[in-house]
N, C-alpha and C. Protein backbone atom coordinates (compact mmCIF):
# COMPACT_ATOMS: atom_id res chain seq x y z
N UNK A 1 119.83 87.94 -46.23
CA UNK A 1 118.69 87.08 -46.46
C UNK A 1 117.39 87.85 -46.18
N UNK A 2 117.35 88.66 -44.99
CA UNK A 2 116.39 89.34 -45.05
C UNK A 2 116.08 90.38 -46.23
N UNK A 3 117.10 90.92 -46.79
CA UNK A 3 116.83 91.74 -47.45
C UNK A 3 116.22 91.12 -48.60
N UNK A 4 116.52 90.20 -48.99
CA UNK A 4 116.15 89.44 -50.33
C UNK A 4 114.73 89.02 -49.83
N UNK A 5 114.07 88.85 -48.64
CA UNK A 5 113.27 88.52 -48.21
C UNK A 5 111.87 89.66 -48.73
N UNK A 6 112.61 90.63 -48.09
CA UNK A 6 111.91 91.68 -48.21
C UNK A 6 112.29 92.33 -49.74
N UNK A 7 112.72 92.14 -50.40
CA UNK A 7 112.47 92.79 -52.10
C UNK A 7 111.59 91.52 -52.34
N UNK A 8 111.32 90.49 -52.30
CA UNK A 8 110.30 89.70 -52.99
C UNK A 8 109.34 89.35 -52.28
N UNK A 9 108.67 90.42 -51.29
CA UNK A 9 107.67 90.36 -50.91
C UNK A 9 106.84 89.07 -50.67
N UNK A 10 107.96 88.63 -49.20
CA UNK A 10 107.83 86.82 -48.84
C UNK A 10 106.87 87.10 -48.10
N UNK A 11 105.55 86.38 -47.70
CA UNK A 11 104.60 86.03 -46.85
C UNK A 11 105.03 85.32 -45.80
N UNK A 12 104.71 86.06 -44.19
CA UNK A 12 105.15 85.79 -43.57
C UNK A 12 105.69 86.74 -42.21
N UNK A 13 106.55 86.16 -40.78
CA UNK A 13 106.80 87.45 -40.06
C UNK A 13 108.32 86.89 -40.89
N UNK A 14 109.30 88.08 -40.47
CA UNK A 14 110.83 87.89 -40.89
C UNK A 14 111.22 88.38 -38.90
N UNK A 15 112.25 88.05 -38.72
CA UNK A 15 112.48 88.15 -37.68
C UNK A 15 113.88 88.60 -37.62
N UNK A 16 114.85 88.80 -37.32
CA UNK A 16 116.44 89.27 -37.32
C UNK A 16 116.80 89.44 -35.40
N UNK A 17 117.51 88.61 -35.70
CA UNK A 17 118.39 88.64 -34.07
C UNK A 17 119.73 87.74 -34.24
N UNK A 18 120.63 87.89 -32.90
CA UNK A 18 121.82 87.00 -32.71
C UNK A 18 121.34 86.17 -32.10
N UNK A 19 121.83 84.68 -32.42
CA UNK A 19 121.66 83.31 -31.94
C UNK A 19 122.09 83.49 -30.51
N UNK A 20 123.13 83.91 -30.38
CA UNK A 20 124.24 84.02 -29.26
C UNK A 20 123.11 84.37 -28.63
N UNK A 21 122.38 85.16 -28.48
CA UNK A 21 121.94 85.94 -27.63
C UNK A 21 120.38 85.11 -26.71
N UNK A 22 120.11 84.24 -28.01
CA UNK A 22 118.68 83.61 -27.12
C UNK A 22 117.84 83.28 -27.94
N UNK A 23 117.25 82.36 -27.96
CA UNK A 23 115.73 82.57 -29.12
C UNK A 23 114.80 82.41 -28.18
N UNK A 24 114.33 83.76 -28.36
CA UNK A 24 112.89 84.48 -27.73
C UNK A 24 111.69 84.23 -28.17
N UNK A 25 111.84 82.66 -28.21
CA UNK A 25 110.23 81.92 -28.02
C UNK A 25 109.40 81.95 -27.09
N UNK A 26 108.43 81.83 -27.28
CA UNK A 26 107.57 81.18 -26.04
C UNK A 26 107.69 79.86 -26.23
N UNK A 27 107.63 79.19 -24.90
CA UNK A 27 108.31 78.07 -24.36
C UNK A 27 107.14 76.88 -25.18
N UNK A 28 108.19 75.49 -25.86
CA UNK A 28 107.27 74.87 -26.19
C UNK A 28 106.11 75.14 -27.78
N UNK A 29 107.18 76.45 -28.64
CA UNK A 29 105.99 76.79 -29.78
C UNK A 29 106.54 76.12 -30.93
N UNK A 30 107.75 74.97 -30.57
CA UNK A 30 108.20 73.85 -32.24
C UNK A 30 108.12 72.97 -31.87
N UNK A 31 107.32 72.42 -33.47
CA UNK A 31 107.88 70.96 -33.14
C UNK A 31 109.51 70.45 -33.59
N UNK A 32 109.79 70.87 -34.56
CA UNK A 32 111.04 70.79 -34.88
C UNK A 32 112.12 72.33 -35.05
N UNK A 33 113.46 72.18 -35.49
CA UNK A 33 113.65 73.44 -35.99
C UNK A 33 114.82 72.45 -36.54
N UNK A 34 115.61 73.39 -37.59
CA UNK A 34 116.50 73.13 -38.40
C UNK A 34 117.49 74.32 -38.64
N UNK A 35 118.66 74.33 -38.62
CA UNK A 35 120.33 75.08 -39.22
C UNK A 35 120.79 74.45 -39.54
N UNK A 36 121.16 75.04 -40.48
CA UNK A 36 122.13 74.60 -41.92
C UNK A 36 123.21 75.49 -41.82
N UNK A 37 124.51 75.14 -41.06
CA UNK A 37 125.92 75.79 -41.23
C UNK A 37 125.91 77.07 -41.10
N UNK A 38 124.97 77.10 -39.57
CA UNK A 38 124.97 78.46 -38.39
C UNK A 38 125.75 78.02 -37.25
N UNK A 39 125.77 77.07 -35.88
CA UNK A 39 126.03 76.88 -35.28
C UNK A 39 127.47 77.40 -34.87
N UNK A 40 128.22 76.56 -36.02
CA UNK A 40 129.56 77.15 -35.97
C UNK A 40 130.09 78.45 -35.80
N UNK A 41 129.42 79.16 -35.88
CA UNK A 41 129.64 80.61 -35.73
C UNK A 41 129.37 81.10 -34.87
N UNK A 42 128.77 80.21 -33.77
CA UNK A 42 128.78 80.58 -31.92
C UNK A 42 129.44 80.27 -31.61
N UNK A 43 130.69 79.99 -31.74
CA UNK A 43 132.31 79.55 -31.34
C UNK A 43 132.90 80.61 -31.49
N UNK A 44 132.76 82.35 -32.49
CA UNK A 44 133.24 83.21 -32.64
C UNK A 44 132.66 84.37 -31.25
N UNK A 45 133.60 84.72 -30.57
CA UNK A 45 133.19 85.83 -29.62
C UNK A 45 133.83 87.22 -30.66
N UNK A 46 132.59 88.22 -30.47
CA UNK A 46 132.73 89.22 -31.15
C UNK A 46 133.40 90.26 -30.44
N UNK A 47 133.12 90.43 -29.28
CA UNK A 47 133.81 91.10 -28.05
C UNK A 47 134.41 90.38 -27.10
N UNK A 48 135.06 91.09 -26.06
CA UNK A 48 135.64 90.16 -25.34
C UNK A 48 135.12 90.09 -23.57
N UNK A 49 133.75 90.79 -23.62
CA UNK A 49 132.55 90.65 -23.27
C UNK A 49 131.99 89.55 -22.86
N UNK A 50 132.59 88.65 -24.60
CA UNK A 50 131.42 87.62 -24.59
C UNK A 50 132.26 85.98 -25.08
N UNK A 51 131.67 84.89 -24.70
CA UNK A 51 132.82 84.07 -24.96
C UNK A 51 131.74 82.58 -25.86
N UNK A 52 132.44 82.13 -26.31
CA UNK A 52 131.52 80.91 -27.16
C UNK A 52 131.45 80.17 -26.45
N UNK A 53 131.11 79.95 -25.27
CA UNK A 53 130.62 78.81 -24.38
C UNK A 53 129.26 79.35 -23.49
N UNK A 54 129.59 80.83 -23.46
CA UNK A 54 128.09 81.29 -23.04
C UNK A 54 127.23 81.84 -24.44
N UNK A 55 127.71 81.85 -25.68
CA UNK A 55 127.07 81.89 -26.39
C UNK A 55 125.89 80.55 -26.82
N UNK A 56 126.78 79.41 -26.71
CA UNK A 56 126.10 78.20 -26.75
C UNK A 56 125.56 77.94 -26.21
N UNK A 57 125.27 78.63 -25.15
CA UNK A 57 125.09 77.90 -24.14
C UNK A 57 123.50 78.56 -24.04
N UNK A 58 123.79 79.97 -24.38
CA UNK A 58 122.24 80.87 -24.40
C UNK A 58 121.25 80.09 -25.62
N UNK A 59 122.03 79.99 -27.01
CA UNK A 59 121.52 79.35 -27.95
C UNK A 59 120.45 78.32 -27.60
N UNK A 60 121.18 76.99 -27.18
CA UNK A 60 121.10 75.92 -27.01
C UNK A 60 120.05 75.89 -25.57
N UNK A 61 120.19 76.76 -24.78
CA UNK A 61 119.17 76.76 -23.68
C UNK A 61 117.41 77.23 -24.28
N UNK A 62 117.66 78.14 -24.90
CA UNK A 62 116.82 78.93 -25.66
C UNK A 62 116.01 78.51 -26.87
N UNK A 63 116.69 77.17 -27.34
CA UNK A 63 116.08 76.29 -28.34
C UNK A 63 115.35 75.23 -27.71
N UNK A 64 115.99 74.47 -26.43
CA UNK A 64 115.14 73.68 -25.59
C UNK A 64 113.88 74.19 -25.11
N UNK A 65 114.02 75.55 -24.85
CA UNK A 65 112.41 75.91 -23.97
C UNK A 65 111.77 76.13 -25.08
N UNK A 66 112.03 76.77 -26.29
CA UNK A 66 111.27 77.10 -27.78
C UNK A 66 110.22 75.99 -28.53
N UNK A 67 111.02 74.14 -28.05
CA UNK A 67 110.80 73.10 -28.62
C UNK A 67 109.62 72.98 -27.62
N UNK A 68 108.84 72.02 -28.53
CA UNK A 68 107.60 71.32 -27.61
C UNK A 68 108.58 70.02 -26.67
N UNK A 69 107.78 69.20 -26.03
CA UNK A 69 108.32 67.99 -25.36
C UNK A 69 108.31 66.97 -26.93
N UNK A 70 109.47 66.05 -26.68
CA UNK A 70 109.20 64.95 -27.82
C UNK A 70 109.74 66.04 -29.77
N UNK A 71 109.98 67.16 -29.06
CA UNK A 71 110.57 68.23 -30.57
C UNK A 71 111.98 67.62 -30.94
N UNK A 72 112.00 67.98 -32.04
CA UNK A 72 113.95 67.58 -32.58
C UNK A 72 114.63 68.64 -33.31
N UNK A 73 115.35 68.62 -33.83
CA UNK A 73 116.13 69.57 -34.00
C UNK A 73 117.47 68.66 -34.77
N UNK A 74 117.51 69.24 -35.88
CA UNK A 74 119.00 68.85 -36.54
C UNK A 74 119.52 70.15 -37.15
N UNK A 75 120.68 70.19 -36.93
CA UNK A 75 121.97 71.43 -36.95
C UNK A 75 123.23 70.75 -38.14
N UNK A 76 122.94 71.01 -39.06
CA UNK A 76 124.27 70.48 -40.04
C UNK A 76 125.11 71.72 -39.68
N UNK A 77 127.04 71.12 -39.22
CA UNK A 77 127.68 72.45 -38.92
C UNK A 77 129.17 71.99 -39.77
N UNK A 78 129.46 72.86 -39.54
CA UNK A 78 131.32 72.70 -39.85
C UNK A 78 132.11 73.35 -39.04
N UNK A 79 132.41 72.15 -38.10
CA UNK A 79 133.80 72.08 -36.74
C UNK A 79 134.60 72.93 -37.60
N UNK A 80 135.74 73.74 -36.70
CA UNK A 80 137.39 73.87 -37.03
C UNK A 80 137.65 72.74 -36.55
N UNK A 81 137.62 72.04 -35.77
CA UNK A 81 138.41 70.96 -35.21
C UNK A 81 137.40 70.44 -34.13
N UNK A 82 138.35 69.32 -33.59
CA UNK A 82 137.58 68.00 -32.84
C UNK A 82 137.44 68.69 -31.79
N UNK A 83 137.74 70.12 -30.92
CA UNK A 83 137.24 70.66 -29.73
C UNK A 83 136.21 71.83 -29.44
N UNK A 84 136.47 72.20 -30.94
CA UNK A 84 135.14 73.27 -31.34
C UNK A 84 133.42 71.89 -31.43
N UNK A 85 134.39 70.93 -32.31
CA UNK A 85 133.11 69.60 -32.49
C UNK A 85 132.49 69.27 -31.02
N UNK A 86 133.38 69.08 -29.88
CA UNK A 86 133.23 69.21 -28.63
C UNK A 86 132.91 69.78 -27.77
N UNK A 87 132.42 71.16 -27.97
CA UNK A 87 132.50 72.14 -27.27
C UNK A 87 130.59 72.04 -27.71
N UNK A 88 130.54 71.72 -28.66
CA UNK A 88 129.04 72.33 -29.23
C UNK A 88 128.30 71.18 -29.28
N UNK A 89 128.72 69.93 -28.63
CA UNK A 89 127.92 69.09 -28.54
C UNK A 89 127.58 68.65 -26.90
N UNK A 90 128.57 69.36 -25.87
CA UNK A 90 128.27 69.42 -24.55
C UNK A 90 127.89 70.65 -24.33
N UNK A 91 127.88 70.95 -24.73
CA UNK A 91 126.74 72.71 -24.66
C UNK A 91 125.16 71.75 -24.79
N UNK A 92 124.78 71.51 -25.88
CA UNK A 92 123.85 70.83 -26.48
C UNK A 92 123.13 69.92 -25.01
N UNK A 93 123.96 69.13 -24.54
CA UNK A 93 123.64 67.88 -23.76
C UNK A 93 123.70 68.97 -22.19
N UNK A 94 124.48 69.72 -22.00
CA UNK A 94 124.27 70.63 -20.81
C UNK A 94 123.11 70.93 -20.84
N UNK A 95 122.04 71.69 -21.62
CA UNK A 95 121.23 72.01 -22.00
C UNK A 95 120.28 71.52 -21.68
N UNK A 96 119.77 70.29 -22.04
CA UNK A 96 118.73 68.99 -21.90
C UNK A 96 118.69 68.11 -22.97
N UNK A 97 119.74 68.36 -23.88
CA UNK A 97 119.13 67.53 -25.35
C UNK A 97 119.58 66.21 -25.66
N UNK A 98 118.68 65.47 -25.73
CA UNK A 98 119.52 64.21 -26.08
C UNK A 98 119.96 64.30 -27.32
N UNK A 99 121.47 64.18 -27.40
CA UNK A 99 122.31 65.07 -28.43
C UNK A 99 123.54 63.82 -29.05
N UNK A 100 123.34 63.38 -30.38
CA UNK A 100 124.39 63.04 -31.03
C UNK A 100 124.66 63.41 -32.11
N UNK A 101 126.02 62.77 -33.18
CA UNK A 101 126.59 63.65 -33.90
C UNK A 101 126.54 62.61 -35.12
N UNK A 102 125.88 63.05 -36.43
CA UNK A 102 125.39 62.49 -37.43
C UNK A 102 126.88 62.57 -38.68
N UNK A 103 127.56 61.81 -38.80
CA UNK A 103 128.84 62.56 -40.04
C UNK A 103 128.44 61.62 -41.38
N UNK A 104 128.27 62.28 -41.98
CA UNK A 104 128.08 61.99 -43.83
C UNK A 104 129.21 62.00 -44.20
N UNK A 105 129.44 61.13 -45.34
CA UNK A 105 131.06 61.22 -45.89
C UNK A 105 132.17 60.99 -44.95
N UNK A 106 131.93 60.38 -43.84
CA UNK A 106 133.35 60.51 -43.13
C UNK A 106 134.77 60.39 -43.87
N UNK A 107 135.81 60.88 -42.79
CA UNK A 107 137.00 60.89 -43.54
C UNK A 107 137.45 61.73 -45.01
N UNK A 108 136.54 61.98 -45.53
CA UNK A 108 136.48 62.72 -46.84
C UNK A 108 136.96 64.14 -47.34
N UNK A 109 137.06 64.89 -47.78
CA UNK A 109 137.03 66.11 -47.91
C UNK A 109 135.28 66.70 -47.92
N UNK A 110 134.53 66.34 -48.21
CA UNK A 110 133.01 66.70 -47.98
C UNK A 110 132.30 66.28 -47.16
N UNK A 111 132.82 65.73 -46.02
CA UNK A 111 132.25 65.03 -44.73
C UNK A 111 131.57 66.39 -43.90
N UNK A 112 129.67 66.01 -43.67
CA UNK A 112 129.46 66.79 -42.95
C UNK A 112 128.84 66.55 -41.75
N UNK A 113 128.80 67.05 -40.89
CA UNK A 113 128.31 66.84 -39.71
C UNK A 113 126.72 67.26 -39.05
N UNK A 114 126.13 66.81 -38.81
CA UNK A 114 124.78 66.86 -38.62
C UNK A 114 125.10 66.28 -36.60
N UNK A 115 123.99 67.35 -35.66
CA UNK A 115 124.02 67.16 -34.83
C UNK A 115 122.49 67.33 -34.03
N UNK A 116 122.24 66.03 -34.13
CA UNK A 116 120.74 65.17 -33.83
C UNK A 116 120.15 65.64 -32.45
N UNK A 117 119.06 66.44 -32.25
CA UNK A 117 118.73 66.87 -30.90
C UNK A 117 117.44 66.28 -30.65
N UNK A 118 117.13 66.06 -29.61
CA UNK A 118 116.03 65.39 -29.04
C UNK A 118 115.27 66.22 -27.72
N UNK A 119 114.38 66.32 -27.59
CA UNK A 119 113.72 67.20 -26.43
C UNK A 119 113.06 65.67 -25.45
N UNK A 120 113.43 65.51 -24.35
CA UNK A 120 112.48 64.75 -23.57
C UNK A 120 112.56 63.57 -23.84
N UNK A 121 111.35 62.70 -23.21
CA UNK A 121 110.65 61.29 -23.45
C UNK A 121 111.85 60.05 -23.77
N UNK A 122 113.11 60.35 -24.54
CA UNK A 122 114.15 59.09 -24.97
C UNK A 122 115.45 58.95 -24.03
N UNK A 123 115.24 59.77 -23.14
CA UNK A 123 115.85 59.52 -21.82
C UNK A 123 117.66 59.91 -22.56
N UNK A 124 117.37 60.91 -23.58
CA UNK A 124 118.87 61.00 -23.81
C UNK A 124 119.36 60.64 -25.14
N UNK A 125 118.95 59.16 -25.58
CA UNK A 125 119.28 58.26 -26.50
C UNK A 125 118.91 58.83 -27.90
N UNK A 126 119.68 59.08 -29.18
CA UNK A 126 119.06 59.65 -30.10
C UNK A 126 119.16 57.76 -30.91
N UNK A 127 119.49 57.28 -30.57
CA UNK A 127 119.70 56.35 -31.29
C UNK A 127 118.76 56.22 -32.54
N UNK A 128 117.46 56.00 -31.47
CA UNK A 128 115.82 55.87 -32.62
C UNK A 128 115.98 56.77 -33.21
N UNK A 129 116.47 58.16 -33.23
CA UNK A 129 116.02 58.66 -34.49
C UNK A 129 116.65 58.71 -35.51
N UNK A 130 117.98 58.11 -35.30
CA UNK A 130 118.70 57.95 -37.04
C UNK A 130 118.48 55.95 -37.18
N UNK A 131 118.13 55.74 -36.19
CA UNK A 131 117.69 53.73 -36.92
C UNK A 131 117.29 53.60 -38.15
N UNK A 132 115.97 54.41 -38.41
CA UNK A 132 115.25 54.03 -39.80
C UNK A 132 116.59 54.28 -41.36
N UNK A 133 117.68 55.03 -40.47
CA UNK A 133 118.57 55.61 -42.08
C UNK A 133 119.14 54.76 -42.44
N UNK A 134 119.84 54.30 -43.90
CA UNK A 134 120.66 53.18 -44.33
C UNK A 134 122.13 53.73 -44.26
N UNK A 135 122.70 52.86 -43.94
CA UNK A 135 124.13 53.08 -43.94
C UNK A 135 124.88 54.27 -42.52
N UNK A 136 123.87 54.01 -41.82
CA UNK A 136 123.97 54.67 -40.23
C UNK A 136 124.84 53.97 -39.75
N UNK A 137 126.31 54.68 -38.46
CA UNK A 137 127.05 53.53 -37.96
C UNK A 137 126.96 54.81 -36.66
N UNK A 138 126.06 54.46 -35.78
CA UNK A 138 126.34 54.73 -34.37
C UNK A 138 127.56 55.20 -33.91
N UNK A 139 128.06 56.12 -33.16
CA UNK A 139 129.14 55.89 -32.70
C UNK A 139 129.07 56.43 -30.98
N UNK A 140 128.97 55.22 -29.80
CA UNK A 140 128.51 55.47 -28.65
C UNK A 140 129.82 55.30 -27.54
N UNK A 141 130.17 56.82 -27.46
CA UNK A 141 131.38 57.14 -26.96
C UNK A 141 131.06 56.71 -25.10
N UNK A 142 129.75 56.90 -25.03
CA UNK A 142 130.21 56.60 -23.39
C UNK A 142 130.21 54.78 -23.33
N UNK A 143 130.07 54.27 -24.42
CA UNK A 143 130.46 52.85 -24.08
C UNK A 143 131.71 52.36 -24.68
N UNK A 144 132.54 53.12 -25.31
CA UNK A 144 133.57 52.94 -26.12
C UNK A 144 133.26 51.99 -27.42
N UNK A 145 132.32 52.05 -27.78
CA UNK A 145 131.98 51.28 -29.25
C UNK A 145 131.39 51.63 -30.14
N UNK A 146 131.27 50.96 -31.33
CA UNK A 146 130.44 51.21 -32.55
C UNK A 146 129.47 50.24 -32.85
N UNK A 147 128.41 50.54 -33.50
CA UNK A 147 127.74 49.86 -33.27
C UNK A 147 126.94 49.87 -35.17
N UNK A 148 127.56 48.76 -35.69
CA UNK A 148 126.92 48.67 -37.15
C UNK A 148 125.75 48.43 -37.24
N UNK A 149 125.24 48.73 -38.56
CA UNK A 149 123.86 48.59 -38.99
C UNK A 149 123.38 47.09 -38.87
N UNK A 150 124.47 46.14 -38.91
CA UNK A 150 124.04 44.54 -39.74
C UNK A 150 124.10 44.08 -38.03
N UNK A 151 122.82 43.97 -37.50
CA UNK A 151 122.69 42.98 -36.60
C UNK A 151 122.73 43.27 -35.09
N UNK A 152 123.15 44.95 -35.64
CA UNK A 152 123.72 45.27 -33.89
C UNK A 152 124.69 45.22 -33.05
N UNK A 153 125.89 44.63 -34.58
CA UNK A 153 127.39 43.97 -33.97
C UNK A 153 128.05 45.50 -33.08
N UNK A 154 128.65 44.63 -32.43
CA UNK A 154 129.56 45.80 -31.90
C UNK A 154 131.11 45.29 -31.92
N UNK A 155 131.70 46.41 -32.35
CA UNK A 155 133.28 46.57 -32.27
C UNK A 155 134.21 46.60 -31.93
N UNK A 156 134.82 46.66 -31.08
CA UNK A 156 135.87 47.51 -30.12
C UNK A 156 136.90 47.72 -31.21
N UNK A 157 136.98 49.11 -30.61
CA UNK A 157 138.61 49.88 -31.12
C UNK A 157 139.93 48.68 -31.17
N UNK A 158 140.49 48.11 -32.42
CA UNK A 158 141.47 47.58 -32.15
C UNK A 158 141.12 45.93 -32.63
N UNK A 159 140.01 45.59 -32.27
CA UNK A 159 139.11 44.14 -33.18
C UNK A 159 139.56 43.84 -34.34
N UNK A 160 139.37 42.98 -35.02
CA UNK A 160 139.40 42.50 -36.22
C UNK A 160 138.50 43.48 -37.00
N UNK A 161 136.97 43.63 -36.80
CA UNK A 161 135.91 43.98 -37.69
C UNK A 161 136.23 45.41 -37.39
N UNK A 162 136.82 46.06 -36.56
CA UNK A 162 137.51 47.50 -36.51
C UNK A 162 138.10 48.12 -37.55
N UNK A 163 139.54 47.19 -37.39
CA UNK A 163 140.54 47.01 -38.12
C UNK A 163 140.27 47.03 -40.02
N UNK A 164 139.26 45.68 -39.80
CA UNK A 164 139.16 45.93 -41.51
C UNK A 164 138.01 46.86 -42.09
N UNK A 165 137.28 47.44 -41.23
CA UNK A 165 136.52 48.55 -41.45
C UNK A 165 136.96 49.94 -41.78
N UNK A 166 138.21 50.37 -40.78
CA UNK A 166 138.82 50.91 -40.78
C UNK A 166 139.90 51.21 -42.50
N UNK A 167 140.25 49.52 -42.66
CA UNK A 167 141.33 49.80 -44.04
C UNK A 167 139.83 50.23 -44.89
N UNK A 168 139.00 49.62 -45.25
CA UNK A 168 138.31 50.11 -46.01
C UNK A 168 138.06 51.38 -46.52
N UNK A 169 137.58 52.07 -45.26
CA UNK A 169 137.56 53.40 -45.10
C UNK A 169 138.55 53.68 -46.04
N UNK A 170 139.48 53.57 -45.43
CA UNK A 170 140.89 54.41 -46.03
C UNK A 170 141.49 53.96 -47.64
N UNK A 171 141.11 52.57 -48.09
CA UNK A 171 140.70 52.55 -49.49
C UNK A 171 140.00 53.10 -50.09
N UNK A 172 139.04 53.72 -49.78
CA UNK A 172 137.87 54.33 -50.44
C UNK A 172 138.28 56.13 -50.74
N UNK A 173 139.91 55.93 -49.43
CA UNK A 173 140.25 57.71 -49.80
C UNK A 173 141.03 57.53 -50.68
N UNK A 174 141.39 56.61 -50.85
CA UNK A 174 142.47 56.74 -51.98
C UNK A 174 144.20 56.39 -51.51
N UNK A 175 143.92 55.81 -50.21
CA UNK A 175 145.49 55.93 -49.37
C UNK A 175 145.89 53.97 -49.77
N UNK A 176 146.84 54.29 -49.52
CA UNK A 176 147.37 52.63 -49.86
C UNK A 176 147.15 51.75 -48.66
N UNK A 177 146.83 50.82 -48.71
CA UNK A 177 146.28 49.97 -47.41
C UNK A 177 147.46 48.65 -47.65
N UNK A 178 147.64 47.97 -46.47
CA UNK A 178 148.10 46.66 -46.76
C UNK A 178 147.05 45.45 -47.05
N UNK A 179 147.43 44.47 -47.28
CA UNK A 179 146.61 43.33 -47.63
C UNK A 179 146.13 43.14 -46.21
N UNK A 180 145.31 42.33 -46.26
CA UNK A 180 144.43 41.73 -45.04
C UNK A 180 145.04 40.31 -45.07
N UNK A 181 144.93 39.68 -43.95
CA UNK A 181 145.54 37.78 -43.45
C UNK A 181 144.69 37.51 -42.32
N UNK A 182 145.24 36.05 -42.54
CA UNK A 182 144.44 35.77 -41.32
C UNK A 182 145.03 36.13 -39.83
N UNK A 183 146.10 36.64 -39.69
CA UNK A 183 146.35 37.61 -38.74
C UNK A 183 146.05 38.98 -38.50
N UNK A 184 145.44 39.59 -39.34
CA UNK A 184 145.27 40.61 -38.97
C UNK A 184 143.98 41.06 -37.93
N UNK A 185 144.31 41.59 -37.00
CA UNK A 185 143.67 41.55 -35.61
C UNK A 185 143.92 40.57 -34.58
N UNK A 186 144.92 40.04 -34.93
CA UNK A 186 145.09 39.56 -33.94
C UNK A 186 146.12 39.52 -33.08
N UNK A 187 146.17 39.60 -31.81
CA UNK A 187 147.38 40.05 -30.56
C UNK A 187 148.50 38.78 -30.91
N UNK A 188 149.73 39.77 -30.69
CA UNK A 188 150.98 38.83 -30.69
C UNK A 188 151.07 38.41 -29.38
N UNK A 189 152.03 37.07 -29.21
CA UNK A 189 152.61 36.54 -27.97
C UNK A 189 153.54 36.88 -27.66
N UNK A 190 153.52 37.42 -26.09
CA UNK A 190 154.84 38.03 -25.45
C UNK A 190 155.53 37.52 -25.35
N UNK A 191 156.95 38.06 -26.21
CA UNK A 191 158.29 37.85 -26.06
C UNK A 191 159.02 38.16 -25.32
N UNK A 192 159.91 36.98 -24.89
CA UNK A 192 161.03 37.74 -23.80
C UNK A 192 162.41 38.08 -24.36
């Protein structure tokens, strides 16, 4: 990229460094910043020197002091899996960021992940900053719920409005669902 940078004589500084390593801001000089399907690649240790949890960890420290107070930051990435997804979103929140995880397309084969950072002032909560989007569904793991767009309902794992949210989903992949009744979600009586 740089190089292409530099044959078309882009206006501007160009800069070249490893993420891993730090971003050598002065503290407080963004208001925002943005990656697009970098992150993931601080999960790779190049030596054995060096490990992807202090890589993230430099990153992610190094982007907080870079941001002004009240700065954001969104990171579209692509997990290997639900512990790499894990690993880079408590890095994030170790850090200072009020940090959640944005997924487009869920369930899909093109489902991507966007991971919402916040500097300061919201005490944590990214909530406000994906509210204004349509078709946003919260998902607030330290309370064990979801939390839909229509009204503010909330869910529990295992509910009725779970349940048929859930088949939906999975109609929409293409998997065979059963019919819905008026039992469905609801607890059987213990048999002896």
């Amino acid at each position: 990229m740089l190089a292409q940078a530099l044959d078309r004589d882009v206006e501007g500084d160009l800069f070249l460094a490893d993420m891993g390593q730090g971003i050598p801001f002065r503290p407080g000089s963004f208001d925002g910043a943005i990656s697009i399907s970098a992150i993931q690649w601080l999960c790779n240790a190049e030596t054995s020197a060096e490990s992807p949890e202090g890589r993230l960890k430099r990153f992610f420290e190094g982007l907080y002091s870079a941001l002004r107070r009240g700065g954001r930051a969104v990171c579209q990435f692509y997990p290997r899996d639900a512990g790499q997804r894990d690993m880079i979103s408590k890095a994030a929140i170790k850090a200072g960021f009020g940090a959640g995880i944005l997924e487009d397309d869920p369930g899909t084969k093109n489902a991507k992940l966007y991971l919402v950072l916040s500097v300061g002032g919201g005490g944590g909560d990214i909530t406000g900053v994906v509210s204004g989007m349509d078709d946003v569904q919260v998902q607030d793991e330290r309370r064990g719920a979801a939390q839909g767009r229509a009204g503010g309902r909330v869910d529990k794992k295992g509910s009725k409005g779970w349940i048929l949210r859930k088949k939906e989903r999975m109609e929409r992949q293409g998997k065979v669902v059963k019919a819905s009744s008026k039992y469905t979600g609801r607890k059987r009586r213990i048999q002896f």
